[in-house]
C-alpha atoms as a PDB file:
ATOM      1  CA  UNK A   1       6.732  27.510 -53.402  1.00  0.00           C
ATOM      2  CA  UNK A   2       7.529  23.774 -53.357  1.00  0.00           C
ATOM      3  CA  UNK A   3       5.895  21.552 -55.785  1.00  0.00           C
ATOM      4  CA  UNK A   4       5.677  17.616 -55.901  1.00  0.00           C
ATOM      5  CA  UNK A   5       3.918  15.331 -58.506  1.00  0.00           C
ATOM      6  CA  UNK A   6       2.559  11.105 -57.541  1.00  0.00           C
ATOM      7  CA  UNK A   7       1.006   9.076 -59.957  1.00  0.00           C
ATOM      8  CA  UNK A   8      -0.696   6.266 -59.533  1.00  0.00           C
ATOM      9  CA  UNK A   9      -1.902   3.605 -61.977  1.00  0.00           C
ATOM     10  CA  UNK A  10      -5.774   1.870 -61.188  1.00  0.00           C
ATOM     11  CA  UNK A  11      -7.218  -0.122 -63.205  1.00  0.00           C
ATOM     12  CA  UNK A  12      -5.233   0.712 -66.355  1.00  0.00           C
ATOM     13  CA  UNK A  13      -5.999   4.205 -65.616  1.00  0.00           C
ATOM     14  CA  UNK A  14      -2.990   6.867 -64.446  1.00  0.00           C
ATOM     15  CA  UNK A  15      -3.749   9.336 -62.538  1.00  0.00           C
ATOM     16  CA  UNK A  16      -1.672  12.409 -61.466  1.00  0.00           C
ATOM     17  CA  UNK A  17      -1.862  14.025 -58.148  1.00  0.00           C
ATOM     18  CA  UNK A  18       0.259  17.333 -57.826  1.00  0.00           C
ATOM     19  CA  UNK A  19       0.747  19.207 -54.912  1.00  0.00           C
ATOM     20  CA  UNK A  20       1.881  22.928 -54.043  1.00  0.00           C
ATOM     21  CA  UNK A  21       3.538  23.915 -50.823  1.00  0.00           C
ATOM     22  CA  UNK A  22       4.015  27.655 -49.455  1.00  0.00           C
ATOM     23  CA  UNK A  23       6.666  28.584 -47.675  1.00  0.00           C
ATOM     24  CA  UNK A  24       5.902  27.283 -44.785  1.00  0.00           C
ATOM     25  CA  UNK A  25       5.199  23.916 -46.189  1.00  0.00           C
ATOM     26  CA  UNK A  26       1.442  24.380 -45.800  1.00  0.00           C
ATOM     27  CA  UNK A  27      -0.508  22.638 -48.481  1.00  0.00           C
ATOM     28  CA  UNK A  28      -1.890  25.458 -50.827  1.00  0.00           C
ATOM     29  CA  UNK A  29      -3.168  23.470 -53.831  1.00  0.00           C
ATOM     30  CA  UNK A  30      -3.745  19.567 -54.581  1.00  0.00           C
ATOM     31  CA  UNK A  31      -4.613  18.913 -58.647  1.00  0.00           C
ATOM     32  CA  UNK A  32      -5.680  15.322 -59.405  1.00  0.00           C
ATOM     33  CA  UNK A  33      -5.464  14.645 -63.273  1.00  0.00           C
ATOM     34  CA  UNK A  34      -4.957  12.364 -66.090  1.00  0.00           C
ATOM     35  CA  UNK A  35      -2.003  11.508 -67.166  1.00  0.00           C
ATOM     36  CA  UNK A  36      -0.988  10.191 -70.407  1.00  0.00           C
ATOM     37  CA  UNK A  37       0.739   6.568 -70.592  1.00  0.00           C
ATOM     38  CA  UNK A  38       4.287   6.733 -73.353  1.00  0.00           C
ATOM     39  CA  UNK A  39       4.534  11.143 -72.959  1.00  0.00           C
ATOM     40  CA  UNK A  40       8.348  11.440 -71.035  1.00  0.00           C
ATOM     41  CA  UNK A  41       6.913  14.343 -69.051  1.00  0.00           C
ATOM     42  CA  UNK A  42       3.991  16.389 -67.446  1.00  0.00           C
ATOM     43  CA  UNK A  43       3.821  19.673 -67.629  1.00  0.00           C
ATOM     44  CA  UNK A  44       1.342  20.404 -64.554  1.00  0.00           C
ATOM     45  CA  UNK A  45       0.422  24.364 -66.365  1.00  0.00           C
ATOM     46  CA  UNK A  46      -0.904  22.746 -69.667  1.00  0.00           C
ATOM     47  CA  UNK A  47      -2.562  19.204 -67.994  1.00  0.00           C
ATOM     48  CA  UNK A  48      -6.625  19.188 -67.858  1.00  0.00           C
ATOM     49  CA  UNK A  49      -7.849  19.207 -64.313  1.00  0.00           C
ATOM     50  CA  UNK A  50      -9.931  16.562 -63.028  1.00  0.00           C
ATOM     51  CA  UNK A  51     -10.059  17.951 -59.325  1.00  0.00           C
ATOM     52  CA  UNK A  52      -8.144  21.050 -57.772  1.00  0.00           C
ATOM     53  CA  UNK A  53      -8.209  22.087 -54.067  1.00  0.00           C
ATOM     54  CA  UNK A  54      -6.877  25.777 -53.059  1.00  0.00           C
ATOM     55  CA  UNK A  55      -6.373  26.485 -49.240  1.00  0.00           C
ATOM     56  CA  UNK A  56      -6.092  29.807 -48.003  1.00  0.00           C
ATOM     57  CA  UNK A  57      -4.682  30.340 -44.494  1.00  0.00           C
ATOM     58  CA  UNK A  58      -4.445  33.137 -41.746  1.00  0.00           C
ATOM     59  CA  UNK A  59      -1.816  34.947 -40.848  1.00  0.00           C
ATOM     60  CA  UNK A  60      -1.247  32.605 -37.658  1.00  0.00           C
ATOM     61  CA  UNK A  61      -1.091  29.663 -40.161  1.00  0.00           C
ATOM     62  CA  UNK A  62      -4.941  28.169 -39.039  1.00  0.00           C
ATOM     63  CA  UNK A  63      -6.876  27.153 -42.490  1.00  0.00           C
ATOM     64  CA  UNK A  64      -9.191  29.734 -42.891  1.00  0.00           C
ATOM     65  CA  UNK A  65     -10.494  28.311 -46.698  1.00  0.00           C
ATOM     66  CA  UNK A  66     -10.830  25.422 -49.084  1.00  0.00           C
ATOM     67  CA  UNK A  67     -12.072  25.887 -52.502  1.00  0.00           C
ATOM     68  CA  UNK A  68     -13.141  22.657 -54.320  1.00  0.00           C
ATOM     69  CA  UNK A  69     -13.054  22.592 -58.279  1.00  0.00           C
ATOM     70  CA  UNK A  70     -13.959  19.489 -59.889  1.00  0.00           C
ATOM     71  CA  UNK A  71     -14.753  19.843 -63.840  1.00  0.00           C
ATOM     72  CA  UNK A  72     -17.084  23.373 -64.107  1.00  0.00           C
ATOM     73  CA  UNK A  73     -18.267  23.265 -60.236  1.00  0.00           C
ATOM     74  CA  UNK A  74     -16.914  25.123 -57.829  1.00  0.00           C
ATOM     75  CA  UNK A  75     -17.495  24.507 -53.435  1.00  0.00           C
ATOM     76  CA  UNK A  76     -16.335  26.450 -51.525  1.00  0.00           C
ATOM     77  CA  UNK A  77     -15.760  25.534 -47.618  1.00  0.00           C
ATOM     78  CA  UNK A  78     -15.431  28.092 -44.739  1.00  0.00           C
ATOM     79  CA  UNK A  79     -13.963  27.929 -41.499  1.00  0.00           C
ATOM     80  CA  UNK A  80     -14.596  30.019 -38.185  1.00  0.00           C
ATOM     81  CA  UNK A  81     -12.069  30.135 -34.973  1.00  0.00           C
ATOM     82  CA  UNK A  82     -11.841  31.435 -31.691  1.00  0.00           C
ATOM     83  CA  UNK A  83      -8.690  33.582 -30.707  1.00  0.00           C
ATOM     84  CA  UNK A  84      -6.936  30.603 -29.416  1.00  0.00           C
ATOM     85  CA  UNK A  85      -7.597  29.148 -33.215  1.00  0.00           C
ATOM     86  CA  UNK A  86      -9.570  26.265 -32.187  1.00  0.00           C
ATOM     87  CA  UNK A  87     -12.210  25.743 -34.879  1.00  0.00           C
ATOM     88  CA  UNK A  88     -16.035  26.739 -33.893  1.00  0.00           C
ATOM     89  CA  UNK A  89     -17.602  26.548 -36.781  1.00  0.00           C
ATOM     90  CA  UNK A  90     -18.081  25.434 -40.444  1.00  0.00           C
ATOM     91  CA  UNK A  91     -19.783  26.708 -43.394  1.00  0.00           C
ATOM     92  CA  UNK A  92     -19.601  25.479 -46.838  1.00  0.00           C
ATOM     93  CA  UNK A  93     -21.967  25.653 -50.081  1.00  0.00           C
ATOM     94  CA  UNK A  94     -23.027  22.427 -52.126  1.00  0.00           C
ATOM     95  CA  UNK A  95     -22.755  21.471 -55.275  1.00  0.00           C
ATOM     96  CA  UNK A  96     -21.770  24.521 -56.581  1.00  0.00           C
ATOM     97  CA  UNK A  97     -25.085  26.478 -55.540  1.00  0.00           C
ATOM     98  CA  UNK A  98     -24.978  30.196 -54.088  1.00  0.00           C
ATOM     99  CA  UNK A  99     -26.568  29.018 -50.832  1.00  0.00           C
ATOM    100  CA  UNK A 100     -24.242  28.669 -47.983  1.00  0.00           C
ATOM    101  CA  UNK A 101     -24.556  25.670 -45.354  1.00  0.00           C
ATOM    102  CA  UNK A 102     -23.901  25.604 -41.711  1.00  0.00           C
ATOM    103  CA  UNK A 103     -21.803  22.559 -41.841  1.00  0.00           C
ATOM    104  CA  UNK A 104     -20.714  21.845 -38.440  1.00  0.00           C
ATOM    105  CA  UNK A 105     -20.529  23.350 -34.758  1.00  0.00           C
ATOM    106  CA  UNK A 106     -17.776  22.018 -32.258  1.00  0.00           C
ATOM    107  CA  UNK A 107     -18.936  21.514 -28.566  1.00  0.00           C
ATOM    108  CA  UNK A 108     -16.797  22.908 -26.008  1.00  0.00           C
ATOM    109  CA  UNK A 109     -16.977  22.776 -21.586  1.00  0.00           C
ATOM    110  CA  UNK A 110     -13.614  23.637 -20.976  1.00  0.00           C
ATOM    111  CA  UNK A 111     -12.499  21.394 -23.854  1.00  0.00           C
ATOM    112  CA  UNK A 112     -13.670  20.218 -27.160  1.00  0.00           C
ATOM    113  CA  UNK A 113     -16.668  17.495 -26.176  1.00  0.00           C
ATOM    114  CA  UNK A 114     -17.856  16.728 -29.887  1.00  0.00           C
ATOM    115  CA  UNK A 115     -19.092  18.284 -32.693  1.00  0.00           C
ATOM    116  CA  UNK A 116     -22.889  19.033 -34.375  1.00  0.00           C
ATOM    117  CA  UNK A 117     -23.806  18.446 -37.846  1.00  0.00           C
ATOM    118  CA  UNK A 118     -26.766  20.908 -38.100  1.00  0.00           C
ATOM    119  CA  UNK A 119     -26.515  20.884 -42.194  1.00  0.00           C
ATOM    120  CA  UNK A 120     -28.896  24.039 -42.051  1.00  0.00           C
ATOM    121  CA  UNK A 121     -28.811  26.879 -44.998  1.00  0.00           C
ATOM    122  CA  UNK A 122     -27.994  29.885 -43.383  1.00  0.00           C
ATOM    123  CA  UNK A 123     -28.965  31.944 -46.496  1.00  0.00           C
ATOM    124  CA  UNK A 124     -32.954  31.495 -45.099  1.00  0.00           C
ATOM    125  CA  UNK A 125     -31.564  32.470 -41.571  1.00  0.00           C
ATOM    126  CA  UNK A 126     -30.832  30.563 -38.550  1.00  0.00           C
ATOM    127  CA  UNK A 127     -34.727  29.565 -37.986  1.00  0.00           C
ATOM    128  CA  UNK A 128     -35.222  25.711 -37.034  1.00  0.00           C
ATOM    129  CA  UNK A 129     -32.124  25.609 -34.912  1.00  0.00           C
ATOM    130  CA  UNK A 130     -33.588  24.724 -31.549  1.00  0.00           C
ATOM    131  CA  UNK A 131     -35.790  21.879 -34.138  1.00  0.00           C
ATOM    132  CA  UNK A 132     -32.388  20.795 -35.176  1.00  0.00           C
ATOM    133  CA  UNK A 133     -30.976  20.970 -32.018  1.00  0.00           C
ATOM    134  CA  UNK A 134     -33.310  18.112 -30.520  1.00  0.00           C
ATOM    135  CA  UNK A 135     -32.970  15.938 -33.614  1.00  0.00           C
ATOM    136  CA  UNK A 136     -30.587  12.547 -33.161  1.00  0.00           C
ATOM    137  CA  UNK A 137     -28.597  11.596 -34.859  1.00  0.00           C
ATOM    138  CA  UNK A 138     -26.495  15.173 -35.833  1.00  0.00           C
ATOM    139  CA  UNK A 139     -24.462  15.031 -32.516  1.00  0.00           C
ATOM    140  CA  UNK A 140     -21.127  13.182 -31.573  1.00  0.00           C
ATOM    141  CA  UNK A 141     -19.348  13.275 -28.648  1.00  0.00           C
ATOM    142  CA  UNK A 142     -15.796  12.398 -27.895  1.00  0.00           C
ATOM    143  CA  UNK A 143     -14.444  10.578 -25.175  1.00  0.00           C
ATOM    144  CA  UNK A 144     -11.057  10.765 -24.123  1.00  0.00           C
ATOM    145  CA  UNK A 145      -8.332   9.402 -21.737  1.00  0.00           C
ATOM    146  CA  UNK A 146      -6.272  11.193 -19.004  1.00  0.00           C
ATOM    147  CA  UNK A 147      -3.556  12.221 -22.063  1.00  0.00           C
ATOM    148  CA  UNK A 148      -6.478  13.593 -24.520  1.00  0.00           C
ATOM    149  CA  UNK A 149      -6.126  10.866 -26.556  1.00  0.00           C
ATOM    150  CA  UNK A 150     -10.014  10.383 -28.470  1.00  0.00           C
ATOM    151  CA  UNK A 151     -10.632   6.575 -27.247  1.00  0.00           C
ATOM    152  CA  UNK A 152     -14.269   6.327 -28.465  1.00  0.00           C
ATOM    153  CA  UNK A 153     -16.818   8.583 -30.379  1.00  0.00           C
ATOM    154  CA  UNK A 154     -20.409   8.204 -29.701  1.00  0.00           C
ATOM    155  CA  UNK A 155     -23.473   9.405 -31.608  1.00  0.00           C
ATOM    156  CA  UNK A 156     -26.382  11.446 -29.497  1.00  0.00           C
ATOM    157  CA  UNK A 157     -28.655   8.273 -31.165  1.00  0.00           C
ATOM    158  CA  UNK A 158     -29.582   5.380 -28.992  1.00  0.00           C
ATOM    159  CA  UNK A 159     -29.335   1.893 -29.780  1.00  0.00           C
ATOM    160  CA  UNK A 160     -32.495   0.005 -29.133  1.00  0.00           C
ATOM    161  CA  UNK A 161     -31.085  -1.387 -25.754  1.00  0.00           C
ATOM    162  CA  UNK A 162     -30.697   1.984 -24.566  1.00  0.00           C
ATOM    163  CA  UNK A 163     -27.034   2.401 -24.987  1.00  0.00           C
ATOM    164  CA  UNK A 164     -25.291   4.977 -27.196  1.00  0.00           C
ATOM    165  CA  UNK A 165     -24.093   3.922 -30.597  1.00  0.00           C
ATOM    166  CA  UNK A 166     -20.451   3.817 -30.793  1.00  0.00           C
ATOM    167  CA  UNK A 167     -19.476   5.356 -33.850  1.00  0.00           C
ATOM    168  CA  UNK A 168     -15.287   4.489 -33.473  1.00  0.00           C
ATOM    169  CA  UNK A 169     -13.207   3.134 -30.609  1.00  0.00           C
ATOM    170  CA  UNK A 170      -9.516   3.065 -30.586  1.00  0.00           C
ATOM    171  CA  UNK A 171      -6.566   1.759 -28.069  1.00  0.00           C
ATOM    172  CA  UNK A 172      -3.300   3.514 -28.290  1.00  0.00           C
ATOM    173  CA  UNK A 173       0.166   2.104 -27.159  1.00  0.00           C
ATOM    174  CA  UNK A 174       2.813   4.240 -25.078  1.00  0.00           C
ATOM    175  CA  UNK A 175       3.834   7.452 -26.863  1.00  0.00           C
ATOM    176  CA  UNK A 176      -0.049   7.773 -28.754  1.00  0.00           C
ATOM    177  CA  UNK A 177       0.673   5.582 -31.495  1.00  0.00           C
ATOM    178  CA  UNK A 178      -3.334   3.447 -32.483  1.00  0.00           C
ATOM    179  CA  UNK A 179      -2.962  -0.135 -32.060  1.00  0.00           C
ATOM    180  CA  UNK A 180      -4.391  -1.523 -35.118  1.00  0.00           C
ATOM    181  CA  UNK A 181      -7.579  -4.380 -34.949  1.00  0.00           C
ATOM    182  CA  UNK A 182      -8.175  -4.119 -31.458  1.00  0.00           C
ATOM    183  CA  UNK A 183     -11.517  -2.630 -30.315  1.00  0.00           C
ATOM    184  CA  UNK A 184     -12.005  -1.801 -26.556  1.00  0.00           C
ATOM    185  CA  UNK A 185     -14.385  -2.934 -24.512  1.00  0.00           C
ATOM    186  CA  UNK A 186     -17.075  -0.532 -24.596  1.00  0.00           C
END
């Protein structure tokens, strides 16, 4: 396992990120903590932790779980594929609490189309869905070019003209590479 340490000095406070690496060079753990200005050396076993991320992944390398610890709280985020590995769903719990939270639903024809933020607790069952379903606002949907490049996402909420809300638009150059500070016409 790989391991790599960054620190980073804002406004007169350091910071420490460390980061662990398995084998395959797939993040498995990110630590941000303090660090301590004049000490030669950090020893990333003994350091207090200010925030710590674990991933767990499948055995085809698709992220399967993050775990979020920041001072005594603990979230834990879930996700759910189809064979292929494409990502279906998302569940997470907030704020520490046992509930768990139907996070987000990706919207497929035959390709991804956008994604749903439904934001439902699952632990009271699914009821309300087809409520949530019709809501605005919990719905975006990607647009892409002839290379499935994402040029604009658009929110299921209308603007008061009548036309979609564009939430981001982007223009790449040759090879896929986003042209910074120039928005499309749209």
């Amino acid at each position: 396992m790989s391991r790599a340490t960054v620190s980073l000095s804002q406004f007169g406070n350091t910071v420490g990120y460390s980061y662990r690496y398995d084998q395959l060079n797939r993040l498995k753990r990110m630590r941000q903590h303090p660090l301590t200005i004049g000490v030669p050396s950090w020893d990333a076993s003994t350091a207090g932790t200010a925030y710590q991320e674990d991933v767990t992944y499948d055995a085809d390398g698709n992220r399967v779980s993050k775990v979020y610890t920041h001072g005594t709280q603990v979230d834990k985020m879930w996700y759910v594929r189809d064979v292929s590995g494409n990502v279906l769903a998302v569940y997470e719990n907030k704020d520490g609490d046992g509930n768990v939270y139907w996070k987000e639903q990706q919207l497929y024809g035959t390709s991804r189309l956008g994604s749903w933020y439904p934001d439902l607790s699952i632990n009271a069952g699914a009821s309300g869905t087809a409520t949530l379903w019709s809501a605005t606002n919990k719905k975006q949907y990607e647009l892409s070019n002839h290379l499935g490049n994402i040029v604009a996402t658009v929110s299921d909420e209308l603007k008061s003209d009548n036309t979609a809300l564009v939430l981001s638009a982007n223009n790449y150059y040759p090879f896929g590479m986003i042209q910074p500070d120039i928005v499309p016409n749209h």
